[in-house]
N, C-alpha and C. Protein backbone atom coordinates (compact mmCIF):
# COMPACT_ATOMS: atom_id res chain seq x y z
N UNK A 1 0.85 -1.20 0.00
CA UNK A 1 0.00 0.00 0.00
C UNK A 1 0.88 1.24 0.00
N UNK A 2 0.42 2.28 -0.71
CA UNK A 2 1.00 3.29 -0.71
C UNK A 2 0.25 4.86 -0.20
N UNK A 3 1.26 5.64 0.83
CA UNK A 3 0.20 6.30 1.35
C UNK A 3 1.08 7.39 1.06
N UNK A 4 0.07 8.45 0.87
CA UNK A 4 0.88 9.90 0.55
C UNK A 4 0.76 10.48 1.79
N UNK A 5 1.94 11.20 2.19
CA UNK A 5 1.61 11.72 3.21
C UNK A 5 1.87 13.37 2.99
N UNK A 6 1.30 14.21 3.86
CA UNK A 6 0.80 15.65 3.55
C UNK A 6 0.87 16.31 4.80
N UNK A 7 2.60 17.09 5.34
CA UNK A 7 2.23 17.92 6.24
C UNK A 7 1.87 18.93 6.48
N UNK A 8 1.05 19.63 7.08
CA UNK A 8 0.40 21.22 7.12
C UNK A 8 1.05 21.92 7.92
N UNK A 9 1.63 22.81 8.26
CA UNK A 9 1.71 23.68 9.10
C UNK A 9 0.44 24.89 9.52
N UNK A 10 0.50 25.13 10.46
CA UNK A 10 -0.31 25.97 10.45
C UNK A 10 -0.19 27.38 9.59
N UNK A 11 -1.47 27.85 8.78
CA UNK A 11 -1.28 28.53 7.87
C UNK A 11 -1.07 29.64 8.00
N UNK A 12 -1.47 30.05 8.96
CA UNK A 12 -1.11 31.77 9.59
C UNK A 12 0.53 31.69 9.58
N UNK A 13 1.05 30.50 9.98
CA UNK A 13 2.44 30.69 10.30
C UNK A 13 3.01 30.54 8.69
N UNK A 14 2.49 30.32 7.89
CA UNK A 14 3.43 29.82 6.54
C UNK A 14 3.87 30.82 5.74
N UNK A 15 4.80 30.58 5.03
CA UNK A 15 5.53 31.52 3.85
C UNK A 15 6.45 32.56 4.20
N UNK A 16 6.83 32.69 5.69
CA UNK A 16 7.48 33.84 5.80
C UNK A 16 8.08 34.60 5.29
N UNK A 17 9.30 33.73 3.97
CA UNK A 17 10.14 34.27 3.73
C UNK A 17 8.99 35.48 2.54
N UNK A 18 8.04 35.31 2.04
CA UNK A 18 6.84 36.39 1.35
C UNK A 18 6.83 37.30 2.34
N UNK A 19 6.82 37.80 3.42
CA UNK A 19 6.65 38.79 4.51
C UNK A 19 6.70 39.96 3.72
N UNK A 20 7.72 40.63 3.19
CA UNK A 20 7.80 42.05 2.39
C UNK A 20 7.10 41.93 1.08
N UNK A 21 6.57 40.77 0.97
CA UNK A 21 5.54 41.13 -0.97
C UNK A 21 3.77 40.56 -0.18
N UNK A 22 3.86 39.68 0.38
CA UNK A 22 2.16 39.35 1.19
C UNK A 22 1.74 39.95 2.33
N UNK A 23 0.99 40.08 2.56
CA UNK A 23 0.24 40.58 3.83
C UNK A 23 -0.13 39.22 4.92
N UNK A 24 -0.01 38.76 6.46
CA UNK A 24 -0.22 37.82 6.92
C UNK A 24 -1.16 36.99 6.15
N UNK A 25 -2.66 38.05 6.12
CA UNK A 25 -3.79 37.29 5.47
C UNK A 25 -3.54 36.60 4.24
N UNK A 26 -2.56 37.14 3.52
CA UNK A 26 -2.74 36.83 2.10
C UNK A 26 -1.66 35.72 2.22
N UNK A 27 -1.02 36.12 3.10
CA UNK A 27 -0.12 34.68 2.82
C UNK A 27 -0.75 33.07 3.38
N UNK A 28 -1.34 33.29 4.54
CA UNK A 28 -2.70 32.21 5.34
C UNK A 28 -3.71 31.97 3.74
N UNK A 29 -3.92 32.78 3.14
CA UNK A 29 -4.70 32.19 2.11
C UNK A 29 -3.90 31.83 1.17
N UNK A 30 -3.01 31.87 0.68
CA UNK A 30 -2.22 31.27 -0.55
C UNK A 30 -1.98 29.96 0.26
N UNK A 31 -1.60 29.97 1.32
CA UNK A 31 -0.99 28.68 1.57
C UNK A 31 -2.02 27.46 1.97
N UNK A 32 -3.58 28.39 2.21
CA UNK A 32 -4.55 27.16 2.01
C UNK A 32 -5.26 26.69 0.90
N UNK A 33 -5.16 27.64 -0.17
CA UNK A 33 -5.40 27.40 -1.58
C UNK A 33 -4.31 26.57 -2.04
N UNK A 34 -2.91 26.54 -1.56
CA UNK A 34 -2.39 25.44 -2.16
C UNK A 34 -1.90 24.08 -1.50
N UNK A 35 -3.02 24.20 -0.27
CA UNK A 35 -2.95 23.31 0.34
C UNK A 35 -4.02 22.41 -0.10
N UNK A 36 -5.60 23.11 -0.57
CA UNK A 36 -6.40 22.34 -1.20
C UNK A 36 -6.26 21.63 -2.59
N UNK A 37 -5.38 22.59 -2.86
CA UNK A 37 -5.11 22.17 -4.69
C UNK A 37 -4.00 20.69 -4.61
N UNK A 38 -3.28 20.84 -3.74
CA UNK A 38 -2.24 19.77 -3.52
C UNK A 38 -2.94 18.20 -3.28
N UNK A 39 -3.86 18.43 -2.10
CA UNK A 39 -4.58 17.32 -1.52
C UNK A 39 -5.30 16.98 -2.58
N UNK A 40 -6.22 17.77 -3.29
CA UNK A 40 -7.18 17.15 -4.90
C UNK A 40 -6.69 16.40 -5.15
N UNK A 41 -5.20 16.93 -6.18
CA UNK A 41 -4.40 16.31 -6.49
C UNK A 41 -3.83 14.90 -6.19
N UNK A 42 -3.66 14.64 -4.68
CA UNK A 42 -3.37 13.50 -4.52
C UNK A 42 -4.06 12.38 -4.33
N UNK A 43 -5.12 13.07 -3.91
CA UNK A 43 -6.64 12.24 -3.90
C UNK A 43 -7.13 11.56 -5.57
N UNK A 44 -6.78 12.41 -6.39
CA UNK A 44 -7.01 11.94 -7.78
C UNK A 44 -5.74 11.11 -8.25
N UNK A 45 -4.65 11.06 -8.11
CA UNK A 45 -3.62 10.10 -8.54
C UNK A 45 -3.55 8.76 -8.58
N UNK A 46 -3.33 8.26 -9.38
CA UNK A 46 -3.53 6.76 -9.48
C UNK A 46 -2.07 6.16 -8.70
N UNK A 47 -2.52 4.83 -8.16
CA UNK A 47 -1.31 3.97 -7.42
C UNK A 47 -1.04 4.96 -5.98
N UNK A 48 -1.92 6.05 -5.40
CA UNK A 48 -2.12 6.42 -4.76
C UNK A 48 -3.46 5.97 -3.86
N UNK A 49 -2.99 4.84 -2.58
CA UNK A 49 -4.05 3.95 -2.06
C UNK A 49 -4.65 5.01 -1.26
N UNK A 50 -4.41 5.33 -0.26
CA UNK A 50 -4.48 6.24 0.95
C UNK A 50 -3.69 7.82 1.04
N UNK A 51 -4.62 8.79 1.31
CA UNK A 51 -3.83 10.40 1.44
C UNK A 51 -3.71 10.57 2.93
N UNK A 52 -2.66 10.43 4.10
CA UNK A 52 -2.80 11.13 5.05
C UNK A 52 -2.28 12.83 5.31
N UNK A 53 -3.40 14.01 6.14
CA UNK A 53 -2.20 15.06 5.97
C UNK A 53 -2.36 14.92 7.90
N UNK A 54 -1.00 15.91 8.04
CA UNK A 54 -0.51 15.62 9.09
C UNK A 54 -0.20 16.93 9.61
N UNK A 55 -1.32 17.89 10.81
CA UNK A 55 -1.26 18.92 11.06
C UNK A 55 -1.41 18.99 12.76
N UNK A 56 -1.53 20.28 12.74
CA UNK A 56 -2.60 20.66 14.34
C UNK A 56 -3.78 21.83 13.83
N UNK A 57 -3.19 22.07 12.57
CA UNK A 57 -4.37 23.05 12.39
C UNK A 57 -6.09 22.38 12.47
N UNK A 58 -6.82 22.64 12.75
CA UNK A 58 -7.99 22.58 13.49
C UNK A 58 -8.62 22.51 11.55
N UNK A 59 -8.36 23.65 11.31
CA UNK A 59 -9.49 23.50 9.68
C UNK A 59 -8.88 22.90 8.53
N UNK A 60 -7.01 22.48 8.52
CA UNK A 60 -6.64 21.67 7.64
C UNK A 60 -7.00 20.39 8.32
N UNK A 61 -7.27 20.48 9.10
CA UNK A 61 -7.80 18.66 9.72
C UNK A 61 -9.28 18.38 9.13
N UNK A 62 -10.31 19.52 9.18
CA UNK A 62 -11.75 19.33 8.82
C UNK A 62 -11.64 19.55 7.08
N UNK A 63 -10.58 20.33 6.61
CA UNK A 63 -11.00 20.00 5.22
C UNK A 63 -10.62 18.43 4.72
N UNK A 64 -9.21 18.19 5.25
CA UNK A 64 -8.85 17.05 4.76
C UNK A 64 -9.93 15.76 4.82
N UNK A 65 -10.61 15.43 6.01
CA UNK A 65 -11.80 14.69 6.74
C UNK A 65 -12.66 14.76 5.49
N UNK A 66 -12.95 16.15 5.44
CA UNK A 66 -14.15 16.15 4.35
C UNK A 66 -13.50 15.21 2.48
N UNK A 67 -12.26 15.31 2.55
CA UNK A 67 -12.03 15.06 0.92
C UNK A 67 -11.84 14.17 1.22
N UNK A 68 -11.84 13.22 2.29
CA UNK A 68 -11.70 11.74 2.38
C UNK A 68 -10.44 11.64 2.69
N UNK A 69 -9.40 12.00 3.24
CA UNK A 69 -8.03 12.05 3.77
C UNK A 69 -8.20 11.24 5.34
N UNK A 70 -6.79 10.56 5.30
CA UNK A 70 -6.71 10.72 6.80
C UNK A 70 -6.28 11.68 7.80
N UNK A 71 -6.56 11.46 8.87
CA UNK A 71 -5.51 12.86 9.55
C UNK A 71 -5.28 12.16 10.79
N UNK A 72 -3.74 12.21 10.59
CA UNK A 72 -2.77 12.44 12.11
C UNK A 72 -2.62 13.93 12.52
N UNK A 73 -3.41 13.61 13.79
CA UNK A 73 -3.28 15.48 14.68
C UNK A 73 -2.20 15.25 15.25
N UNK A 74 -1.26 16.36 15.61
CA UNK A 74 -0.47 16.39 16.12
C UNK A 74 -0.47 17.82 17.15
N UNK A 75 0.19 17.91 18.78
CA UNK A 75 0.03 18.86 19.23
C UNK A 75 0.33 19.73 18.40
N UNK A 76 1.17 19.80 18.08
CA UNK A 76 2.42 20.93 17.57
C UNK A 76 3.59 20.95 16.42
N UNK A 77 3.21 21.29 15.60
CA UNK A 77 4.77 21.26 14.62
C UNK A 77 6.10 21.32 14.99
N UNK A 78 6.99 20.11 15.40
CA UNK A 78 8.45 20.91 15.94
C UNK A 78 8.92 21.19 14.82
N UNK A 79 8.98 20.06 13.43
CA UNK A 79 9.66 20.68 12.31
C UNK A 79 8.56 20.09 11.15
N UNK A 80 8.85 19.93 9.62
CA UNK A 80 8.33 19.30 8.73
C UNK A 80 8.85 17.81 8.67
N UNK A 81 10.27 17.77 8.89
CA UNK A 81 11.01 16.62 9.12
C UNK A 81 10.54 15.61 10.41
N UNK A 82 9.86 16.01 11.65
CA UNK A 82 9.66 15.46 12.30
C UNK A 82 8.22 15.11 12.52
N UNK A 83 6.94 15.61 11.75
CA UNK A 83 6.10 15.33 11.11
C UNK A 83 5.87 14.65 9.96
N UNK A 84 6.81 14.48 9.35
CA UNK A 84 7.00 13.16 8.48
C UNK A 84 7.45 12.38 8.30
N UNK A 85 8.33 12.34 9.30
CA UNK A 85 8.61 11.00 10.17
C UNK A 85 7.78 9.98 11.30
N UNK A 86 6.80 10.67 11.92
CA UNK A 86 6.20 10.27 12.72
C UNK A 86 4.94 9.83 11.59
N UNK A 87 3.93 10.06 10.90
CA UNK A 87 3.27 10.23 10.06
C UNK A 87 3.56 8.64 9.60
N UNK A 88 5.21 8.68 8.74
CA UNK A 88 5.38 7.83 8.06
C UNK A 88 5.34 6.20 8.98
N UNK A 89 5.89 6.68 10.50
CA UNK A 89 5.64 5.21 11.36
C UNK A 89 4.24 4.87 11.92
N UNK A 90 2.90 6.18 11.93
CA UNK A 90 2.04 5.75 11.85
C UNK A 90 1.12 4.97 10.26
N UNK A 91 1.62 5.28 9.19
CA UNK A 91 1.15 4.55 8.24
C UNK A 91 1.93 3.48 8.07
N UNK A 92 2.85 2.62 8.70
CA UNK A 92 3.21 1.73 8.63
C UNK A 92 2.59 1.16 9.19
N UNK A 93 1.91 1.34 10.70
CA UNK A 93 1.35 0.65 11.55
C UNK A 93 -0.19 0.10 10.63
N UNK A 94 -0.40 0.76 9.69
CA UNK A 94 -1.56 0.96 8.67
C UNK A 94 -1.39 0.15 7.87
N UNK A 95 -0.08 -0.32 7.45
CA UNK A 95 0.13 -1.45 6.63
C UNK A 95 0.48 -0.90 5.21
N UNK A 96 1.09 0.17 5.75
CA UNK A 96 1.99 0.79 4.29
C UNK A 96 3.49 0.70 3.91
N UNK A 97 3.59 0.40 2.72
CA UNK A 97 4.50 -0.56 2.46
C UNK A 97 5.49 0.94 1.63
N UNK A 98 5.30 2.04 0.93
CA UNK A 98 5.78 2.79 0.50
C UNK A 98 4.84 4.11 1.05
N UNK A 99 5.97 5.51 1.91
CA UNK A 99 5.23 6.87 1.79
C UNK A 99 5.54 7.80 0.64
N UNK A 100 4.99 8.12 0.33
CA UNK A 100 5.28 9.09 -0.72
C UNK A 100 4.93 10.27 0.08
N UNK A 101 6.21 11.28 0.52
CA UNK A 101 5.84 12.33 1.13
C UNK A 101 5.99 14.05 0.25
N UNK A 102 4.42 14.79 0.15
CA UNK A 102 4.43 15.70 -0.37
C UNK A 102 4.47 16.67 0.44
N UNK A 103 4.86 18.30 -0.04
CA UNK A 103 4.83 19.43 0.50
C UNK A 103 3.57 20.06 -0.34
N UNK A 104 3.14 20.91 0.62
CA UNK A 104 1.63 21.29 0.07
C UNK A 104 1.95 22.97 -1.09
N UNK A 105 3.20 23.51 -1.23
CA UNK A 105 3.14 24.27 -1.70
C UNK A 105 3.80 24.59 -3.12
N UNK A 106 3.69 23.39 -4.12
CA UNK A 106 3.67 22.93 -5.03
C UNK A 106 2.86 23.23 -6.15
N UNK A 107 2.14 25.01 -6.53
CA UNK A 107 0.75 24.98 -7.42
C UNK A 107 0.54 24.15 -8.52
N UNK A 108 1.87 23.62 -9.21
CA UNK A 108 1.57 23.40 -10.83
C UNK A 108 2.07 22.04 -10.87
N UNK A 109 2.02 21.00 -9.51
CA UNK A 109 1.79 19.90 -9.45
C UNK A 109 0.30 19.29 -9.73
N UNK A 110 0.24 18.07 -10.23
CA UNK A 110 -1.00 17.68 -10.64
C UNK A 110 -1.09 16.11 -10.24
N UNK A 111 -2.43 15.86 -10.96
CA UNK A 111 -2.81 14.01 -10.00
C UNK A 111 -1.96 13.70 -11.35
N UNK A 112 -1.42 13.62 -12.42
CA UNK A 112 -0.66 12.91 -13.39
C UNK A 112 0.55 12.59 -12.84
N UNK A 113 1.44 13.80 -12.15
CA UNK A 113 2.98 13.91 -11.57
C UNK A 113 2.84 13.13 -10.27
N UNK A 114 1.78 13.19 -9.56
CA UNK A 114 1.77 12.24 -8.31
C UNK A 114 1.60 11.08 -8.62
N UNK A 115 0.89 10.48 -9.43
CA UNK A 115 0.55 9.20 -10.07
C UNK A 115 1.82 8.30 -11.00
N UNK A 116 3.02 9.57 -11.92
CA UNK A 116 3.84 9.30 -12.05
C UNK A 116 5.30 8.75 -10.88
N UNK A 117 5.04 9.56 -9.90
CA UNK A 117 5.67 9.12 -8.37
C UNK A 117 5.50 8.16 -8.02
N UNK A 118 4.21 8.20 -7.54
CA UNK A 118 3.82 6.64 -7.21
C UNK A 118 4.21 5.50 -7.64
N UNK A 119 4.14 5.50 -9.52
CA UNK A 119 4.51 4.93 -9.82
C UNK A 119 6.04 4.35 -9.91
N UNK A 120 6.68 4.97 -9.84
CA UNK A 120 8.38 5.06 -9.78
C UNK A 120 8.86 4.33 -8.40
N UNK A 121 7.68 4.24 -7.71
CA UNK A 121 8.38 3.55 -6.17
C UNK A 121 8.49 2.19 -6.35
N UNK A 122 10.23 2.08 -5.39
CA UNK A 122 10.48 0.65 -5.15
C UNK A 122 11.97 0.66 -4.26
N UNK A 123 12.34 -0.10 -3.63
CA UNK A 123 12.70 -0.61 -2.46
C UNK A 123 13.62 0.72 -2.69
N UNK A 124 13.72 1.44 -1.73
CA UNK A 124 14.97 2.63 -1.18
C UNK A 124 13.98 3.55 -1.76
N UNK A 125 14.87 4.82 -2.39
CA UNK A 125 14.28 6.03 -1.98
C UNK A 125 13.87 6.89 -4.05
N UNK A 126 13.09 7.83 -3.63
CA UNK A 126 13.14 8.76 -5.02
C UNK A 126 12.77 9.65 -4.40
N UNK A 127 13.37 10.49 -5.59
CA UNK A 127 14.11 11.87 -5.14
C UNK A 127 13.46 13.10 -6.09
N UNK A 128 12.48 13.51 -5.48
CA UNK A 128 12.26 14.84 -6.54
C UNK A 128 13.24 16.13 -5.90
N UNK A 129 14.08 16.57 -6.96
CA UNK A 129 14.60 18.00 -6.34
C UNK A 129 13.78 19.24 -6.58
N UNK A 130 14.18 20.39 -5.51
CA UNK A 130 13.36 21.22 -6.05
C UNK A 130 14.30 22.04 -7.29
N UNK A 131 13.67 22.98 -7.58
CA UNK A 131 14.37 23.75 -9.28
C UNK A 131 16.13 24.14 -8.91
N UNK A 132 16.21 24.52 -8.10
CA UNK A 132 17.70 24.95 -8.21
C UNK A 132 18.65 23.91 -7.76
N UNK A 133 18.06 22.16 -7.24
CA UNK A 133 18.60 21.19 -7.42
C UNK A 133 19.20 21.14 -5.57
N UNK A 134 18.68 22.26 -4.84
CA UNK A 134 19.23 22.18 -3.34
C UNK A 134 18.32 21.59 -2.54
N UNK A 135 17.34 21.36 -2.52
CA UNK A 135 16.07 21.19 -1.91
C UNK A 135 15.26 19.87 -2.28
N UNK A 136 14.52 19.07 -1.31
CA UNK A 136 13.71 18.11 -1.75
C UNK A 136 12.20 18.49 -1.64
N UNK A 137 11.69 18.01 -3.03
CA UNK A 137 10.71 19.06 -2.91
C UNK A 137 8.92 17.49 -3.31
N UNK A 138 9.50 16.62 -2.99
CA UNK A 138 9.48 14.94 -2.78
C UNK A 138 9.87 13.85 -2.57
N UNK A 139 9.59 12.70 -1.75
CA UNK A 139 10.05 11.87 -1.10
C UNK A 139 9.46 10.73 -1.20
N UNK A 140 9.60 9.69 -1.93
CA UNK A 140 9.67 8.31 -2.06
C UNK A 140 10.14 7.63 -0.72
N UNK A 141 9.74 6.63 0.08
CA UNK A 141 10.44 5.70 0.90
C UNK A 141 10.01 4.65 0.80
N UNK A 142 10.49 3.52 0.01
CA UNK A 142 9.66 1.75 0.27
C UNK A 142 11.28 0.98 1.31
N UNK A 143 11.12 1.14 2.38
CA UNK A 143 9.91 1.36 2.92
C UNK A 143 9.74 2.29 3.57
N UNK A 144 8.69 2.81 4.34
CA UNK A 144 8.44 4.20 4.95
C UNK A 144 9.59 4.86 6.11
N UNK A 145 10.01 4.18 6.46
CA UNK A 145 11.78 4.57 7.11
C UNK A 145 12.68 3.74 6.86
N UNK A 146 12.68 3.50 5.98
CA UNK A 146 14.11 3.52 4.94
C UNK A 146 15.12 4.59 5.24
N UNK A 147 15.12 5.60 5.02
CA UNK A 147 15.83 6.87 5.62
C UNK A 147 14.94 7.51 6.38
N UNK A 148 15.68 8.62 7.10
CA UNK A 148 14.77 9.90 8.28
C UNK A 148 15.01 11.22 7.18
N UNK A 149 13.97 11.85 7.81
CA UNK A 149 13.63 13.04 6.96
C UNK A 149 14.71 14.07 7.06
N UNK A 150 14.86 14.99 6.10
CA UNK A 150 15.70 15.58 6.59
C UNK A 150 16.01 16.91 5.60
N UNK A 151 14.58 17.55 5.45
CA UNK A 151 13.90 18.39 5.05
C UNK A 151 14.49 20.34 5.33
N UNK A 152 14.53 20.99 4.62
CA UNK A 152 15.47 22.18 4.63
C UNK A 152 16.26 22.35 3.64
N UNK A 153 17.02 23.45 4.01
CA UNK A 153 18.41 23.98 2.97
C UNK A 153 19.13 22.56 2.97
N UNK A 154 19.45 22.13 1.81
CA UNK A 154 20.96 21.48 1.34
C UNK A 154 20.21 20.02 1.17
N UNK A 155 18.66 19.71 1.36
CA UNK A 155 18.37 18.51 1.89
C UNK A 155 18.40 17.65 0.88
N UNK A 156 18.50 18.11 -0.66
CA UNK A 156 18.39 16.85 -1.19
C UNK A 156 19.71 16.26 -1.73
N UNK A 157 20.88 16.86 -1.56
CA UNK A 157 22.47 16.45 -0.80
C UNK A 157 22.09 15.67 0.49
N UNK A 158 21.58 15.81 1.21
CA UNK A 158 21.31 15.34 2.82
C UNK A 158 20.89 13.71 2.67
N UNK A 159 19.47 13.75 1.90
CA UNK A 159 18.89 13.28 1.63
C UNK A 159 19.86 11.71 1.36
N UNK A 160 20.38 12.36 -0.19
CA UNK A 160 20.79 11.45 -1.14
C UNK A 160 22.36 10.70 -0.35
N UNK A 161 22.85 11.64 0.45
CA UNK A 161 23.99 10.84 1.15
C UNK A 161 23.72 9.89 2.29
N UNK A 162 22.57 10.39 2.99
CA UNK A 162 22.16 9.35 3.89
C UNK A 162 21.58 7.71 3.57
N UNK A 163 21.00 7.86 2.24
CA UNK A 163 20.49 6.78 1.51
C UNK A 163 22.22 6.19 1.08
N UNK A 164 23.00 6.65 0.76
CA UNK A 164 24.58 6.29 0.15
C UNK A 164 25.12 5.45 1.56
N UNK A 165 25.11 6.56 2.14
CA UNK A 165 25.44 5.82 3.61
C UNK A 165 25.11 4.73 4.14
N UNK A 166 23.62 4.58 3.89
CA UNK A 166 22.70 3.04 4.84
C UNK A 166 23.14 1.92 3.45
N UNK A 167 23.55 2.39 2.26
CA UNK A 167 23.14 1.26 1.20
C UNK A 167 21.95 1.42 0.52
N UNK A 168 20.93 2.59 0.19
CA UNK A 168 19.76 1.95 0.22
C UNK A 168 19.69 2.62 -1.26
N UNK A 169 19.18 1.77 -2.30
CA UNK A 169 18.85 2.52 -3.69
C UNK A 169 18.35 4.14 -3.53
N UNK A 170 18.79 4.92 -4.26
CA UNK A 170 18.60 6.15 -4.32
C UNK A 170 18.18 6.63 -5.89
N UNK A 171 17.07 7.04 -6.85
CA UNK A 171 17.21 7.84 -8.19
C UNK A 171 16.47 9.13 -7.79
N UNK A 172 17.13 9.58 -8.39
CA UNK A 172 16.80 11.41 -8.91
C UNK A 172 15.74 11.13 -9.80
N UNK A 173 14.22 11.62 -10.05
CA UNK A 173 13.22 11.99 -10.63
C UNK A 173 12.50 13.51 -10.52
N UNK A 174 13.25 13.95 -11.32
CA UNK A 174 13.06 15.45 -11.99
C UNK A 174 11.52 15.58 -12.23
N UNK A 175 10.42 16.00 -11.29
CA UNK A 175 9.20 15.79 -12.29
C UNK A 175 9.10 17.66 -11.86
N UNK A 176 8.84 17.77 -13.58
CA UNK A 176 8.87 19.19 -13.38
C UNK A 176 7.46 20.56 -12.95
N UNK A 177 6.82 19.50 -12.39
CA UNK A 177 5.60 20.17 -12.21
C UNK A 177 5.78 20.13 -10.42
N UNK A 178 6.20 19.25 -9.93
CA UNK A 178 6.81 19.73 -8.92
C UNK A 178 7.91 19.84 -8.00
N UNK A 179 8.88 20.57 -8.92
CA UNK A 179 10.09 20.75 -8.82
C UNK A 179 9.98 22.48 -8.21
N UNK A 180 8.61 23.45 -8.94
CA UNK A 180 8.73 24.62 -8.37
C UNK A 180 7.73 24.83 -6.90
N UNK A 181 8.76 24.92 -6.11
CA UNK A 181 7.76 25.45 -4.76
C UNK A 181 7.82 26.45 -4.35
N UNK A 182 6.86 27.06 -3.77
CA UNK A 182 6.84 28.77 -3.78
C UNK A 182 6.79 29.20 -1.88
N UNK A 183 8.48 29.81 -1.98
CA UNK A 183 9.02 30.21 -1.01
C UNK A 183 9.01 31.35 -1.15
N UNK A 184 9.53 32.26 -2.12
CA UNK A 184 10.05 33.70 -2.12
C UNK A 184 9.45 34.13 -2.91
N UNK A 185 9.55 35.15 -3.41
CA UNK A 185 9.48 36.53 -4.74
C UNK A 185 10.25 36.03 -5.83
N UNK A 186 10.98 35.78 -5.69
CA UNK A 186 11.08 34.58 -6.96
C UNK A 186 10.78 33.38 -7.28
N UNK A 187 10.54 32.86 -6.76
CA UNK A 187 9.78 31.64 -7.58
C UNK A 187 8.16 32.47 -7.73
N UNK A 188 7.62 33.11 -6.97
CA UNK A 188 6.21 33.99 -7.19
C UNK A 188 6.42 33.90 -8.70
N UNK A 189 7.58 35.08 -8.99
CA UNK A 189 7.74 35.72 -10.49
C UNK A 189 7.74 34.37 -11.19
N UNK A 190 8.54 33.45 -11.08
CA UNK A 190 8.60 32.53 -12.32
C UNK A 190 7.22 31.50 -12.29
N UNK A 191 6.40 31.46 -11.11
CA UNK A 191 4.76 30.87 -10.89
C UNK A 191 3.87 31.79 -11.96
N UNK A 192 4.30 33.11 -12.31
CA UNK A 192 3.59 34.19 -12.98
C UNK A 192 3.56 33.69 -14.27
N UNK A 193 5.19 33.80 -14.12
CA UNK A 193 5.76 33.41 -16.10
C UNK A 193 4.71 32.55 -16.54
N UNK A 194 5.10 30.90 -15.62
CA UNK A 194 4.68 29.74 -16.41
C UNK A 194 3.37 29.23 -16.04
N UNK A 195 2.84 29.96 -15.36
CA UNK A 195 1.17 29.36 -14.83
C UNK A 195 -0.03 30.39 -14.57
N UNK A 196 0.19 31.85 -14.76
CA UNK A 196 -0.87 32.65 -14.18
C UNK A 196 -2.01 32.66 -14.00
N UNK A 197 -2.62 31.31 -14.93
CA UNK A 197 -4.13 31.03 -14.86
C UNK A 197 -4.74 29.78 -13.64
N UNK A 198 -3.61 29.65 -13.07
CA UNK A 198 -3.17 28.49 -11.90
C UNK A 198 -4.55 29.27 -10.62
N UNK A 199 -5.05 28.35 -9.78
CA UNK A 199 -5.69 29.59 -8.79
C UNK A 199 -4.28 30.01 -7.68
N UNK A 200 -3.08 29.45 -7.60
CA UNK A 200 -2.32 30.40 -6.75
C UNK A 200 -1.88 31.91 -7.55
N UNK A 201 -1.29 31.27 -9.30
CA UNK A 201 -1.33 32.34 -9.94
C UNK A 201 -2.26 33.48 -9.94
N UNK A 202 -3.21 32.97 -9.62
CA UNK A 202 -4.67 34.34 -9.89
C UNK A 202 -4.44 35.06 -8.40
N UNK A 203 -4.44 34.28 -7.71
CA UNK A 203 -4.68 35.34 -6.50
C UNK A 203 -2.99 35.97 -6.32
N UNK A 204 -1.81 35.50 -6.90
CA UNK A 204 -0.58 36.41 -6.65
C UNK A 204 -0.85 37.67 -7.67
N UNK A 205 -1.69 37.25 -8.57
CA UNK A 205 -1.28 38.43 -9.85
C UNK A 205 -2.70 39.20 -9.51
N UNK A 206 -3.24 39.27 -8.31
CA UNK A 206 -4.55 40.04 -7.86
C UNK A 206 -3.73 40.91 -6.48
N UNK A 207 -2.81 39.91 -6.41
CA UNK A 207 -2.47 40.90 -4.81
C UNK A 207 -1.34 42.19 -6.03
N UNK A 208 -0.63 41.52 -6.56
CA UNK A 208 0.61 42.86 -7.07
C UNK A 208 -0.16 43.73 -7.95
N UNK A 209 -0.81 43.20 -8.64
CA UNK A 209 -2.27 44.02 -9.30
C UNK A 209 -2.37 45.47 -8.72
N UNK A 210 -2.95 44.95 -7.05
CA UNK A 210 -3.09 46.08 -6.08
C UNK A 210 -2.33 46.54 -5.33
N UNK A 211 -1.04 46.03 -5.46
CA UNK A 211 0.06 47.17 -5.34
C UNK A 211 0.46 47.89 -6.13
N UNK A 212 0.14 47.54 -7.12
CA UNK A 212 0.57 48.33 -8.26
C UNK A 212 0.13 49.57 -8.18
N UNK A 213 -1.20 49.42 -7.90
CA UNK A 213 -1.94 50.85 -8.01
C UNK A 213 -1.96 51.76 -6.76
N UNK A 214 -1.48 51.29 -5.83
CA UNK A 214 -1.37 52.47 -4.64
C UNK A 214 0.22 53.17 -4.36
């Protein structure tokens, strides 16, 4: 069985490094618009058995419930890495044999690229990087701790040496739909370039819209 797993942070707290281009609100709503768009997504992917997401937020727990997700509550976020680690030893207990772990802020990922993931799993690890090749921006594990998470700057170096280290098969799978995740003002701009009709695109090119004009 294969279970995707999906951690949330709480959304008020997300995107910081946007602080000088979003407004709190606007950043709490981008990051639940692409928190819904993510979960669709994985909910529609084929070779995708089970979606768990893995929060404390109170309304990413009731939307997920509603789309048919599971949810592990958790008090508190200590990190993303340590929420998807724990996550991944409760869907083992579930009888999952591969996690496929996503980040929810991925717009121009789709159920095709998750379904392509899925498909790609087998014993050790796969590796989506994110665009500038520093970052993991997806996570394959058959089996679900096979390696520990290890999520942040430099991680998909981190990643890929720790799998070198234990022995455990490691491939790089470039899927380019979600390779861009939206941290800063730049990747915003290049979300503009290549997707503006995206709903994260619509609501970034509605907020600068109205900066524009004041």
């Amino acid at each position: 069985m294969i279970v995707a797993i999906l951690p949330v942070k709480e959304p008020r707290n997300a995107k910081q490094r946007l602080n000088g281009m979003l407004t709190r609100a606007q950043r709490e709503r981008l990051a639940r618009m692409m928190f819904e768009d993510t979960l669709e997504a994985l909910n529609r992917a084929r070779g995708i058995d089970r979606v768990a997401v893995v929060t404390s937020d109170l309304w990413a727990a009731a939307h997920a419930r509603r789309q048919g997700a599971l949810v592990f509550e958790e008090a508190g976020q200590v990190s993303h890495s340590v929420s998807a680690d724990a996550a991944c030893r409760r869907a083992m207990e579930l009888g999952a044999a591969t996690a496929l772990l996503a980040p929810i802020d991925v717009p121009l990922a789709t159920a095709a690229d998750f379904g392509l993931l899925a498909s790609a799993a087998r014993p050790g690890v796969v590796i989506v990087p994110s665009a500038d090749g520093t970052g993991t921006n997806a996570l394959v594990r058959t089996p679900p701790d096979v390696i520990e998470s290890q999520f942040g700057p430099g991680s998909f170096q981190a990643h890929l040496r720790q799998a070198q280290t234990r022995g455990v098969p490691a491939e790089v799978f470039p899927l380019p739909g979600l390779m861009l995740d939206i941290d800063t003002p730049k990747d915003v701009a290049e979300l503009l370039a290549r997707a503006p009709d995206c709903r994260a695109g619509r609501l970034l090119q509605a907020v600068c819209a109205l900066e524009s004009r004041r």
